[in-house]
Protein backbone atom coordinates (compact mmCIF):
# COMPACT_ATOMS: atom_id res chain seq x y z
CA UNK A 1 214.16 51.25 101.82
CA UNK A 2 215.19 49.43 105.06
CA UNK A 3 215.70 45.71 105.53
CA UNK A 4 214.52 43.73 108.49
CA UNK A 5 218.12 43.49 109.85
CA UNK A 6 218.36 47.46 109.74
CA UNK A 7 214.99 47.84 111.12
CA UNK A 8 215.41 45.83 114.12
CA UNK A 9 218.50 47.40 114.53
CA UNK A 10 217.23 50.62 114.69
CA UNK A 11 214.42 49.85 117.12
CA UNK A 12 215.31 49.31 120.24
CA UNK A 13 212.29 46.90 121.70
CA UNK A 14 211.81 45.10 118.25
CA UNK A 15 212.91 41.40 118.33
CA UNK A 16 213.19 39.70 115.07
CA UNK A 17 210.70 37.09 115.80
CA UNK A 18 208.14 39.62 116.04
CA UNK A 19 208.68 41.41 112.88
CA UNK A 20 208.67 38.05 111.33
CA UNK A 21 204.95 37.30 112.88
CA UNK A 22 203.82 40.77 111.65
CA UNK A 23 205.11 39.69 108.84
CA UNK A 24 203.26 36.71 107.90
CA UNK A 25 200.09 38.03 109.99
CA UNK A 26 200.22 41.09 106.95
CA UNK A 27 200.06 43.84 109.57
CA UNK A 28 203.27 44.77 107.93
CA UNK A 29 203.63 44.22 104.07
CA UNK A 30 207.45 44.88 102.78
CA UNK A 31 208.36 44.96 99.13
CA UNK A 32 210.36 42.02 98.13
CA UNK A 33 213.63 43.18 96.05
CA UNK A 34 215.74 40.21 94.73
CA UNK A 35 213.94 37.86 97.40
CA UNK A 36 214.82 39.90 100.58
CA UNK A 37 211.70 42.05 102.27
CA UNK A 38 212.63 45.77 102.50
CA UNK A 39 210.31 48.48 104.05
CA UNK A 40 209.78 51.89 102.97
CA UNK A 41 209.46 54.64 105.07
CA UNK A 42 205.65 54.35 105.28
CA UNK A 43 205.80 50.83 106.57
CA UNK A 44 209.08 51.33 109.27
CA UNK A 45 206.57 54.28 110.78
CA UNK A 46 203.40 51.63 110.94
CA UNK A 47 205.99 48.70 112.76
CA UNK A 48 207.00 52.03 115.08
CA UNK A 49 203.56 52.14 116.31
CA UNK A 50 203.09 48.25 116.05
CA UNK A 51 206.15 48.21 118.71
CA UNK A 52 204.27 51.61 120.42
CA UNK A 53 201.20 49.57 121.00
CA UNK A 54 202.72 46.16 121.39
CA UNK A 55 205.55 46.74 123.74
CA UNK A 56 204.64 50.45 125.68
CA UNK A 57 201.02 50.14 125.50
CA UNK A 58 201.28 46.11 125.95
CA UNK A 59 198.23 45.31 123.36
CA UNK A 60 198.05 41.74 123.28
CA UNK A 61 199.19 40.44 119.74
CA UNK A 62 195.77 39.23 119.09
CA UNK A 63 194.30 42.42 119.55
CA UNK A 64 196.94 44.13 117.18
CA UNK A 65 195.13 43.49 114.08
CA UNK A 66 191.77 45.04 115.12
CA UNK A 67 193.85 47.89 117.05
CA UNK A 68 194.93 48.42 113.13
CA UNK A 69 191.91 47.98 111.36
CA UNK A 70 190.55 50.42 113.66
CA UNK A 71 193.69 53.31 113.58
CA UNK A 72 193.42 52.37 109.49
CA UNK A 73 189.95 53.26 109.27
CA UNK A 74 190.70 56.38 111.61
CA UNK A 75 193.32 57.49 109.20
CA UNK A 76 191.51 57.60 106.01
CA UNK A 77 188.34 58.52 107.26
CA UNK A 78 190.80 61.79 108.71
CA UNK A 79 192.40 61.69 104.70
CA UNK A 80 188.99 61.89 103.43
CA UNK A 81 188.09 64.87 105.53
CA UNK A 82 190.61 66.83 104.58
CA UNK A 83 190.05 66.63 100.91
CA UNK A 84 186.28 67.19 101.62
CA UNK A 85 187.51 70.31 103.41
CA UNK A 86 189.70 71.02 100.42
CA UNK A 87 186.65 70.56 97.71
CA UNK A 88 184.82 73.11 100.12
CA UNK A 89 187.47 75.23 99.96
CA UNK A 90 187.29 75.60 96.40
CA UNK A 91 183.94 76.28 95.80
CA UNK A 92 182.53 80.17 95.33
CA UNK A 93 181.48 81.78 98.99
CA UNK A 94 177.48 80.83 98.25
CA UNK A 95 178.14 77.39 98.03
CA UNK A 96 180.65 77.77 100.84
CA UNK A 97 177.68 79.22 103.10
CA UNK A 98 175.10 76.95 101.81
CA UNK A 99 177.50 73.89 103.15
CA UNK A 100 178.23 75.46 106.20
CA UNK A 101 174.15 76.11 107.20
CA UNK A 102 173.26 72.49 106.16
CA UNK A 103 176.20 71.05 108.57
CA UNK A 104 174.78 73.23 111.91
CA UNK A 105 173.08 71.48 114.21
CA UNK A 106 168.70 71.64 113.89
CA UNK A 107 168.96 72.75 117.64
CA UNK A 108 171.10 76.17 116.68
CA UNK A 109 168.54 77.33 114.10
């Protein structure tokens, strides 16, 4: 767990008062231990590409949220493939092939 001193420490571009507007805007959601914020490893990688997109790819702060919702959405829809794939994967080779014909396009038939 890393607190919003370290963080900002340990990211170059981040400036405090940005973190602290992520903060409150919820694109960022630290624990709270003994009243002081603290991110896991999960959330210092989403303020990484907050600063990525904010700072680098200069995405207005306004348009961070639905840059988010949208990368979000992206991510588990990705999750949700893979354990799809997975289920697939663990079925006998009929249903395996039976799958696979009903995916392929009408036009390859």
């Amino acid at each position: 767990m890393t607190g919003p001193d370290d963080l900002v420490a340990a990211i170059e571009a981040l400036q405090r008062h940005d973190l602290d507007a992520w903060i409150a805007e919820e694109l960022v959601v630290p624990e709270v231990q003994t009243g002081t914020p603290v991110f896991s490893e999960m959330e210092c990688a989403r303020v990484r590409l907050i600063c990525t997109l904010h700072y680098e790819l200069d995405i207005d702060a306004a348009a961070l949220p639905v840059v988010l919702s949208l990368l979000d959405q992206l991510y588990e829809t990705r999750q949700n493939l893979l354990s799809l794939t997975a289920a697939i994967r663990a079925q006998d080779e009929t249903v395996q092939t039976a799958i696979m014909a009903a995916l392929r396009p009408e036009d390859e038939d």
